[in-house]
N, C-alpha and C. Protein backbone atom coordinates (compact mmCIF):
# COMPACT_ATOMS: atom_id res chain seq x y z
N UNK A 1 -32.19 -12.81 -10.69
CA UNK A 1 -31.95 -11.39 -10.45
C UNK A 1 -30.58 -11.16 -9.81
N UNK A 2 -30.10 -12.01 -9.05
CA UNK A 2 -28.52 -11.97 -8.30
C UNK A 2 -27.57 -11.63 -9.35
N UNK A 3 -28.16 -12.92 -10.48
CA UNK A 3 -26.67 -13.02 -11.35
C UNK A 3 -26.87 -11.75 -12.32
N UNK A 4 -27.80 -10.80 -12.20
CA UNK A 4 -27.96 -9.87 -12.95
C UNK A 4 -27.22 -9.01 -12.59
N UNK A 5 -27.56 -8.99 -10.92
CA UNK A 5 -26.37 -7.75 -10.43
C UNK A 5 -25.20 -8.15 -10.44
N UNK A 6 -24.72 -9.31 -9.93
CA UNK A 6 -23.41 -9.72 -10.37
C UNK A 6 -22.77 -9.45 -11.23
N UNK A 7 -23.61 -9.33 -12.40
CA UNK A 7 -23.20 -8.99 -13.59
C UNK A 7 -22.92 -7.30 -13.64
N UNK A 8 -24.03 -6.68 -13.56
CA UNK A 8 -23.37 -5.38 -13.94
C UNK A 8 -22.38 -5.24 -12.12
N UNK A 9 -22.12 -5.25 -11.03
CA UNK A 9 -21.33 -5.42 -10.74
C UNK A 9 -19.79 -5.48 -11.34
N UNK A 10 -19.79 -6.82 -11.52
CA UNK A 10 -18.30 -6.94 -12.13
C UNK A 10 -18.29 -6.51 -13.36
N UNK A 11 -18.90 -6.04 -14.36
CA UNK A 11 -18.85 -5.63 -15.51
C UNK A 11 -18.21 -3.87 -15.23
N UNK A 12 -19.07 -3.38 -14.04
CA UNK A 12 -18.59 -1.55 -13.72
C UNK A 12 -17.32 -2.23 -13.21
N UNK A 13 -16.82 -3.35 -12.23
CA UNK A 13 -15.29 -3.50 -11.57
C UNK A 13 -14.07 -3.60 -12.80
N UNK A 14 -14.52 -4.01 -14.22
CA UNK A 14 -13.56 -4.58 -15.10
C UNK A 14 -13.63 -2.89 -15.73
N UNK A 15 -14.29 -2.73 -16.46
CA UNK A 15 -14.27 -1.21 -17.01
C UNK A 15 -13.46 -0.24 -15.61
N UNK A 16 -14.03 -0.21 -15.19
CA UNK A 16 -13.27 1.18 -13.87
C UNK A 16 -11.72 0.67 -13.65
N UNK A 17 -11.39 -0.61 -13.73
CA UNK A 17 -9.87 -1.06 -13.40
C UNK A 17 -9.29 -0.79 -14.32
N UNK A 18 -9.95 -1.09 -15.67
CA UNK A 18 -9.10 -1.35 -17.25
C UNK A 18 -8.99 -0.04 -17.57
N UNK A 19 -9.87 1.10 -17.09
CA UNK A 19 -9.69 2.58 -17.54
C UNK A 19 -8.66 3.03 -16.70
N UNK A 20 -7.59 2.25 -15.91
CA UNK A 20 -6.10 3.19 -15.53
C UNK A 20 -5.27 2.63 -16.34
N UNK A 21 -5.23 1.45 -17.02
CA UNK A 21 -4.32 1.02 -17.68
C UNK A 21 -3.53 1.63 -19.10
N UNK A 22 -4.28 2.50 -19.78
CA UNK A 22 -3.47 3.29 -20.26
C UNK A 22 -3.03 4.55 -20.04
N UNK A 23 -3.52 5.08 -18.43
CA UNK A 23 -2.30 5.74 -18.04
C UNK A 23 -1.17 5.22 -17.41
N UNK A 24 -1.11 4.44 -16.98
CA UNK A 24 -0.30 3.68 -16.30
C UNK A 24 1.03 3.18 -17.41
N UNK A 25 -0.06 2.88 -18.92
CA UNK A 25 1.14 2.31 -20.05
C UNK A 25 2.01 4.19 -20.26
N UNK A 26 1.30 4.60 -20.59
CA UNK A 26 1.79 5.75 -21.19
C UNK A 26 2.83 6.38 -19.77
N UNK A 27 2.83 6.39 -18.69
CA UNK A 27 3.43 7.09 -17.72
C UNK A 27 4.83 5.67 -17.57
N UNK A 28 4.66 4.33 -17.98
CA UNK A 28 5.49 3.65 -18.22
C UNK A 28 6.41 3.60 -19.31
N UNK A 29 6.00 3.92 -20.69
CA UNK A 29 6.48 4.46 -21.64
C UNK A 29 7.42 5.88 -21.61
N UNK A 30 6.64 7.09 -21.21
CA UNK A 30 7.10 8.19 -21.39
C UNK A 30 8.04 8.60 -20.11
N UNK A 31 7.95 8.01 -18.88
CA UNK A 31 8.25 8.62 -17.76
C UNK A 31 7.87 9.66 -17.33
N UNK A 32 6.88 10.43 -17.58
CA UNK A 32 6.65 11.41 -17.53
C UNK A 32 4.73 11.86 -16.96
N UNK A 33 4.95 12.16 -15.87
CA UNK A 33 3.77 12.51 -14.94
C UNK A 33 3.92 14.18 -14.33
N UNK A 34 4.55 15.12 -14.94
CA UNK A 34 4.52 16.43 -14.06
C UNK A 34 2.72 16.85 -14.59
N UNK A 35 2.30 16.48 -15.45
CA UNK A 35 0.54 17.19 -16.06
C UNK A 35 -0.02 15.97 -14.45
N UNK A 36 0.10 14.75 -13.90
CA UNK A 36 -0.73 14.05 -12.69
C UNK A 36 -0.33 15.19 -11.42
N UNK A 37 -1.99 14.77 -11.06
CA UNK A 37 -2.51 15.90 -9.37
C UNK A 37 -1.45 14.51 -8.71
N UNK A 38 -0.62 14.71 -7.75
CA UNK A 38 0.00 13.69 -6.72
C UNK A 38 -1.60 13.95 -5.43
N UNK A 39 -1.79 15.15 -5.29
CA UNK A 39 -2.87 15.24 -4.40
C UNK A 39 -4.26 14.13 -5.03
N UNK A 40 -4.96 14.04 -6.34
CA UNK A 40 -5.77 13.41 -6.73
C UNK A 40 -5.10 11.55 -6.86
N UNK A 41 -4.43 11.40 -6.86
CA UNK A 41 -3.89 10.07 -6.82
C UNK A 41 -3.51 9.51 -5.22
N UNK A 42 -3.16 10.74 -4.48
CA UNK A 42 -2.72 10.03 -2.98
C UNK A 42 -4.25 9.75 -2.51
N UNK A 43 -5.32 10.42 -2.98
CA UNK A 43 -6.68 10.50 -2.08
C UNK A 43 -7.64 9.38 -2.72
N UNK A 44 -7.14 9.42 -4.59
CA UNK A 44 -8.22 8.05 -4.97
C UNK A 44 -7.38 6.78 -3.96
N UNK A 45 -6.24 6.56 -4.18
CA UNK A 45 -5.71 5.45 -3.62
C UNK A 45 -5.65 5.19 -2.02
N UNK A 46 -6.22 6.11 -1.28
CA UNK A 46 -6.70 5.92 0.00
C UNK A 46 -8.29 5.36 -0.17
N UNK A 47 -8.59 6.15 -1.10
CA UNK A 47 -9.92 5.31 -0.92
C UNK A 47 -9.89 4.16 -1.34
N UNK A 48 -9.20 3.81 -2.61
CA UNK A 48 -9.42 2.67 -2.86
C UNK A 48 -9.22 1.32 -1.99
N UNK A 49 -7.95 2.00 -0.74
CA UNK A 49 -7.64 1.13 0.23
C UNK A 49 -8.53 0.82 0.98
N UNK A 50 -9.38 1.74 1.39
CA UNK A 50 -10.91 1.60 1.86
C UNK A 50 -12.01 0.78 1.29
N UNK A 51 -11.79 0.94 0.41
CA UNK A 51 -13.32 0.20 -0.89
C UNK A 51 -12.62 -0.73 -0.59
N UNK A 52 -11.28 -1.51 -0.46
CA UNK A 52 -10.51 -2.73 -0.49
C UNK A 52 -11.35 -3.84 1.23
N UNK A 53 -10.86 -2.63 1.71
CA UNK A 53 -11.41 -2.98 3.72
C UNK A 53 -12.74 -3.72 3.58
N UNK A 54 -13.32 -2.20 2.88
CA UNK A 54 -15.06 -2.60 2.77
C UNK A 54 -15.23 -3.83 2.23
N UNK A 55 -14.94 -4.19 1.14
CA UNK A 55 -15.08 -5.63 0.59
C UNK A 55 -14.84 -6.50 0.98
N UNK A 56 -13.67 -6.32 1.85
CA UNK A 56 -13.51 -7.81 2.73
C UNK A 56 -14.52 -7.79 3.79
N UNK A 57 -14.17 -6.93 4.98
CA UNK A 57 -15.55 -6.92 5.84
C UNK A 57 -16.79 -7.43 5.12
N UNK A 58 -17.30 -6.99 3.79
CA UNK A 58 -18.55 -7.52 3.15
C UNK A 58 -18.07 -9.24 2.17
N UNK A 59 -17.19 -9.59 2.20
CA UNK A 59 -16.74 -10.87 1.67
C UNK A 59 -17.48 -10.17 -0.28
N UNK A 60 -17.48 -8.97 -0.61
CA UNK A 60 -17.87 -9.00 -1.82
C UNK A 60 -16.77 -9.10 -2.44
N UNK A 61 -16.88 -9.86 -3.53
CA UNK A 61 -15.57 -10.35 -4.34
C UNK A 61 -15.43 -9.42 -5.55
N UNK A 62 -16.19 -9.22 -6.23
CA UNK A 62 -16.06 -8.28 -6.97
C UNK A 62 -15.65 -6.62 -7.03
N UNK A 63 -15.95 -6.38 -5.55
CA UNK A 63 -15.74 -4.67 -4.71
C UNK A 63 -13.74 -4.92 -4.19
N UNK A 64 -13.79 -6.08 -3.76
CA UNK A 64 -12.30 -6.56 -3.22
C UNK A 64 -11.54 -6.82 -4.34
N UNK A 65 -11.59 -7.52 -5.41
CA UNK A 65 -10.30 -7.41 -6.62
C UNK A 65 -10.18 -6.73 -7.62
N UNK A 66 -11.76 -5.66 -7.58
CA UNK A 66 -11.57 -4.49 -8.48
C UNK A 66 -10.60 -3.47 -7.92
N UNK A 67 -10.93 -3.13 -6.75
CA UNK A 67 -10.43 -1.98 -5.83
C UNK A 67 -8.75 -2.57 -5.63
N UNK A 68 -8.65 -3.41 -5.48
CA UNK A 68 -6.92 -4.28 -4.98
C UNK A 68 -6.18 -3.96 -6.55
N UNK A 69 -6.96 -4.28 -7.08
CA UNK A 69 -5.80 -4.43 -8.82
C UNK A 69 -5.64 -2.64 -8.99
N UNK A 70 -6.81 -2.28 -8.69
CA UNK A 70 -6.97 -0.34 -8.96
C UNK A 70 -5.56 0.04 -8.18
N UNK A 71 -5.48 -0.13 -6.88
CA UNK A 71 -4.83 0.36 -5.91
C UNK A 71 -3.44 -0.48 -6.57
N UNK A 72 -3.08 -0.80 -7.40
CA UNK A 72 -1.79 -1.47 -7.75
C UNK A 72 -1.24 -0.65 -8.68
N UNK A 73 -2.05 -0.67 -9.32
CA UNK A 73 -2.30 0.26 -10.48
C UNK A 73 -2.11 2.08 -10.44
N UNK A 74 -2.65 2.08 -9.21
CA UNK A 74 -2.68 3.82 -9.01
C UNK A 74 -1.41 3.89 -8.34
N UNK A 75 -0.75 2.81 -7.19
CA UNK A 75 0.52 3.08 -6.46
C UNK A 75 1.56 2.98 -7.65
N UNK A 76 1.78 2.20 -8.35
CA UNK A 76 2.59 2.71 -9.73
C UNK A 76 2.79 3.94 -10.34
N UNK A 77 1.49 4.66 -10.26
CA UNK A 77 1.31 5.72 -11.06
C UNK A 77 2.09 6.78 -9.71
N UNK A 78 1.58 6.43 -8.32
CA UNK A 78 2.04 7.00 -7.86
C UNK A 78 3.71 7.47 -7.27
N UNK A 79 4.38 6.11 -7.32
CA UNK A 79 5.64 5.66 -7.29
C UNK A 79 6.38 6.34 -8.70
N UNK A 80 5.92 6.41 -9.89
CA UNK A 80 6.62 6.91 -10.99
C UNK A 80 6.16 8.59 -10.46
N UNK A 81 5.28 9.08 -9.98
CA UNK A 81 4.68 10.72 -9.55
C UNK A 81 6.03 10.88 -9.10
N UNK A 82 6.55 9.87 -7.77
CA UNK A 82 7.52 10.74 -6.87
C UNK A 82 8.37 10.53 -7.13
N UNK A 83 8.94 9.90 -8.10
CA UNK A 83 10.01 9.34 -8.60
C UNK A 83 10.55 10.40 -9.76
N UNK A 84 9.65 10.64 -10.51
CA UNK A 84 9.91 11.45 -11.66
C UNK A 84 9.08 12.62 -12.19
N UNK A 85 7.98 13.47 -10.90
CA UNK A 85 7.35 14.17 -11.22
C UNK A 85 7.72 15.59 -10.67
């Protein structure tokens, strides 16, 4: 039963990470983010810094390198926001 949750676990961590990656391509491609909330990106990526905390405090591995790669991922998006939005 562990490796069950494990499973859907990291299965929701790979889907939820892999679903920024083509905004991230396309805002790398186009340069262009004035349609992104800077308000909805500064607040997911606080949380995500949080969900990051939480996982370590909980040693869950799957909550800690979903949330870390997200938050890499969203500060990009966010770095091209202030850069070129």
């Amino acid at each position: 039963m562990i490796h069950l949750i494990d499973s859907i676990g990291s299965m929701a961590a790979i889907l939820t990470t892999t679903s920024f990656i083509p905004q991230v391509y396309k805002v790398y491609t186009t340069k262009q983010t004035h349609d992104l909330s800077l308000g909805m990106f500064l607040l997911f990526s606080l949380g995500l810094l949080l969900w990051c905390i939480y996982g370590i405090l909980l040693m869950a591995w799957p909550i800690i390198w979903a949330n870390f790669i997200t938050l890499g991922l969203t500060c990009y998006i966010l770095v091209m926001k202030i850069k070129y939005g």
